[in-house]
C-alpha atoms as a PDB file:
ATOM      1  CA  UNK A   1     -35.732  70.508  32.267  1.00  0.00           C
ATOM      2  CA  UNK A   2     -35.160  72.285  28.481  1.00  0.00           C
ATOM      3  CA  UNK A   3     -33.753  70.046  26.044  1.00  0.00           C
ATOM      4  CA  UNK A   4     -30.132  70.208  24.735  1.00  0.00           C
ATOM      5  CA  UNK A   5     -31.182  71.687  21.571  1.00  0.00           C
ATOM      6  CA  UNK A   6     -32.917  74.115  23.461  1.00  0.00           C
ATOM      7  CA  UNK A   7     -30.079  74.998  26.447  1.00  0.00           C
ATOM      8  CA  UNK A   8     -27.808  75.214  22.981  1.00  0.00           C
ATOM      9  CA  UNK A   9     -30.497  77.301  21.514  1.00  0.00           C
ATOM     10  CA  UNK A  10     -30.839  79.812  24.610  1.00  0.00           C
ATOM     11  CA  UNK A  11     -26.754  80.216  24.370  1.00  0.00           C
ATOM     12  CA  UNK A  12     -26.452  78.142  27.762  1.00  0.00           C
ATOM     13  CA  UNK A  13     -24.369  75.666  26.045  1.00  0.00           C
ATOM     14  CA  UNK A  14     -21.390  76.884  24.285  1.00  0.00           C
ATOM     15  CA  UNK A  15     -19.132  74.080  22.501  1.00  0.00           C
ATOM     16  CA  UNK A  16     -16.089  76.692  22.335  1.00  0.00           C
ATOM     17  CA  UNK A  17     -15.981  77.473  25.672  1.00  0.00           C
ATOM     18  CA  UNK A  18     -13.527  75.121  27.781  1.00  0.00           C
ATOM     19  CA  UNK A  19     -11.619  74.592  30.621  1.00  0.00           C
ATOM     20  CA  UNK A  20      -7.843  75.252  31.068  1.00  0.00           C
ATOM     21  CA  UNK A  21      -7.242  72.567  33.452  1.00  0.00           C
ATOM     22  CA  UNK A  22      -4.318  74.101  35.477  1.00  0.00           C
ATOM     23  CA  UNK A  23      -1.229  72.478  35.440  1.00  0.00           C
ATOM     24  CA  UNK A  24      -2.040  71.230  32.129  1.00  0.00           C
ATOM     25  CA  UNK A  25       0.679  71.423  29.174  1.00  0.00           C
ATOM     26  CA  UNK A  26      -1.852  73.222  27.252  1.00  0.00           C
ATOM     27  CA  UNK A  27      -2.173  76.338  30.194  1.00  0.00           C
ATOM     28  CA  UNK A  28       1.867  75.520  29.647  1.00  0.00           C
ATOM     29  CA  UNK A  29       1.646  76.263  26.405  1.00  0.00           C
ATOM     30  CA  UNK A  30      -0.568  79.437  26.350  1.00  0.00           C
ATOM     31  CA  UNK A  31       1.161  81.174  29.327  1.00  0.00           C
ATOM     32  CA  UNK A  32       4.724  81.211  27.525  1.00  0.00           C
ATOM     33  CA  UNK A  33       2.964  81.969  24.206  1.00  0.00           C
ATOM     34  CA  UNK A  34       1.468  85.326  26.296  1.00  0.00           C
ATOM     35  CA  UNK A  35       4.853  85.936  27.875  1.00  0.00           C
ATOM     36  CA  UNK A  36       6.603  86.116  24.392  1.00  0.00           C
ATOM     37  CA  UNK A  37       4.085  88.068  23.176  1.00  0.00           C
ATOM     38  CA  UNK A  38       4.258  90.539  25.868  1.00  0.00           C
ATOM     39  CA  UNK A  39       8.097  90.883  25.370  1.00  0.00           C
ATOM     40  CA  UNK A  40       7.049  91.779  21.643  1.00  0.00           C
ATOM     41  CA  UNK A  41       4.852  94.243  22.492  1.00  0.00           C
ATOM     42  CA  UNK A  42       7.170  96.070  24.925  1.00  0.00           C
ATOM     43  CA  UNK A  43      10.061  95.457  22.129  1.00  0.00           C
ATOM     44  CA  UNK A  44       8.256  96.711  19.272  1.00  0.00           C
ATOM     45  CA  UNK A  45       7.499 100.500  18.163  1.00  0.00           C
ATOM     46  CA  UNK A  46       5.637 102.338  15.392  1.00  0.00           C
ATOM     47  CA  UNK A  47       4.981 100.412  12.164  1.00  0.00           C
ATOM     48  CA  UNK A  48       6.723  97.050  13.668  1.00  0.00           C
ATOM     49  CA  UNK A  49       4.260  97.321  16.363  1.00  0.00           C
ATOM     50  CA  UNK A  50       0.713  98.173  14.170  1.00  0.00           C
ATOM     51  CA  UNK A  51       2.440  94.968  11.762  1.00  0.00           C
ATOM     52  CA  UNK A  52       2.509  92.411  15.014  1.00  0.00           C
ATOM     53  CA  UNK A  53      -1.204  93.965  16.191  1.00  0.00           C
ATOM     54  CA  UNK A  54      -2.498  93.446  12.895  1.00  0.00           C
ATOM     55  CA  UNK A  55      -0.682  89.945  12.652  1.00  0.00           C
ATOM     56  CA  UNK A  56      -1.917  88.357  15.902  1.00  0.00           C
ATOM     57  CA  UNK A  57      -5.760  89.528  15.433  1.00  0.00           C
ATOM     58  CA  UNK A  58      -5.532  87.647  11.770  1.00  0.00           C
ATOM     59  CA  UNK A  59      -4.127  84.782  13.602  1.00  0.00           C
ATOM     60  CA  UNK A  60      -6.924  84.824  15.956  1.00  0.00           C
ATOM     61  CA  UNK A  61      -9.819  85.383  13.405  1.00  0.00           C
ATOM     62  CA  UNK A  62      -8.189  82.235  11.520  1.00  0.00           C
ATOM     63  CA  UNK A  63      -8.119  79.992  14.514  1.00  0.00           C
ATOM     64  CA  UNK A  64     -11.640  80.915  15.331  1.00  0.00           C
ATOM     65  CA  UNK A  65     -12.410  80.133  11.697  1.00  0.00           C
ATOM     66  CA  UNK A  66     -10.643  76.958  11.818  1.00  0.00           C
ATOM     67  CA  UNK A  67     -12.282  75.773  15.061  1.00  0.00           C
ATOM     68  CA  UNK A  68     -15.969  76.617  13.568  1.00  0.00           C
ATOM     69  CA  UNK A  69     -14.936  74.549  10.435  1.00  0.00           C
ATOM     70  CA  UNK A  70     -13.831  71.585  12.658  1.00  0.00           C
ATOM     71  CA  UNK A  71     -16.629  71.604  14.905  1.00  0.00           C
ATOM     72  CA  UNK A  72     -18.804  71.998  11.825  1.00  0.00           C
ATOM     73  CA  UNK A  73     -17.045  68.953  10.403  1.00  0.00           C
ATOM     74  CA  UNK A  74     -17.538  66.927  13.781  1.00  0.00           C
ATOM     75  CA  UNK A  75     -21.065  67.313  14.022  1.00  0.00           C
ATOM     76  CA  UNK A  76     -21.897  66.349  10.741  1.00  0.00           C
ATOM     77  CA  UNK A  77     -19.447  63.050  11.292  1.00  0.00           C
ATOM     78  CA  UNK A  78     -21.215  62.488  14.630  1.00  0.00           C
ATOM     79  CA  UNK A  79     -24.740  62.673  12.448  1.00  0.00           C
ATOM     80  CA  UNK A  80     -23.721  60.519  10.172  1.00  0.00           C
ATOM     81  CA  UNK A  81     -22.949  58.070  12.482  1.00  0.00           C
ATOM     82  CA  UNK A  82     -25.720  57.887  14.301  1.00  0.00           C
ATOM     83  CA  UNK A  83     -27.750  58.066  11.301  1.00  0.00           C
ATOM     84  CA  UNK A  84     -25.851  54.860  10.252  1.00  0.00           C
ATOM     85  CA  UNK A  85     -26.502  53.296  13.445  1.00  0.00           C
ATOM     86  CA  UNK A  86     -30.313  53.377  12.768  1.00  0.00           C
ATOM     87  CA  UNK A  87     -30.291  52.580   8.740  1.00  0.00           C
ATOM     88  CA  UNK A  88     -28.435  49.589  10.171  1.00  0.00           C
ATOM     89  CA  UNK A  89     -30.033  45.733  10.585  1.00  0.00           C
ATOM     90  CA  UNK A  90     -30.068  44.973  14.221  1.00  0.00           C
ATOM     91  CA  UNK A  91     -28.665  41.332  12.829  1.00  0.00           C
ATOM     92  CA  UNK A  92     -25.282  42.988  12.648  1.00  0.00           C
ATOM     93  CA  UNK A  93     -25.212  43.384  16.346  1.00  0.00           C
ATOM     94  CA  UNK A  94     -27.502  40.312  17.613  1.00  0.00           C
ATOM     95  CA  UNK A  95     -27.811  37.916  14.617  1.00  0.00           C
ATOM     96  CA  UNK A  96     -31.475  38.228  13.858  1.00  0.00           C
ATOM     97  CA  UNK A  97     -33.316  39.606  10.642  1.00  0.00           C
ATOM     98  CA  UNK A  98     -34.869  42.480  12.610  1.00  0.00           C
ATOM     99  CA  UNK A  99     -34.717  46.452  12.092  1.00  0.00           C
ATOM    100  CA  UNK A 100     -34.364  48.581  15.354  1.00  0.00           C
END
């Protein structure tokens, strides 16, 4: 079996993909977010329209941006703390002057 770092490395792993669970307030959320912006697009006409195109692919580049920077900013925390569970003396968890 291929490591993580390799299955990540090979694109079988993708942290952005998810699940919608259905049901879920989130699918909530999204569905009447695509219904409103359905009755824009039928609603709208000439420049209006190109404006509200042009608007909700900037909106989507930034919340792709903003999800890479979080990520980002997660796995560096998560290093951190595991690198600080290892610089660590193991008499902090069992009492004794010994190093793990």
């Amino acid at each position: 079996m291929k490591s993580v770092l390799e299955q990540f490395a090979y694109g079988n792993i993708n942290p952005s993909e998810g699940e919608i669970k259905k049901g879920s307030h989130y699918e909530r959320i999204c569905n009447s977010a695509n219904n409103k912006e359905n009755t824009l697009l039928v609603a709208l006409e000439g420049d209006l329209l190109d404006t509200f195109n042009k608007y909700i692919n900037e909106m989507a580049e930034a919340a792709i941006m903003a999800e890479t920077d979080k990520f980002i900013y997660g796995y560096r925390l998560g290093v951190l703390m595991t690198m600080e569970v290892f610089q660590r003396k193991a008499d902090s968890i069992f009492g004794a002057e010994v190093w793990l």
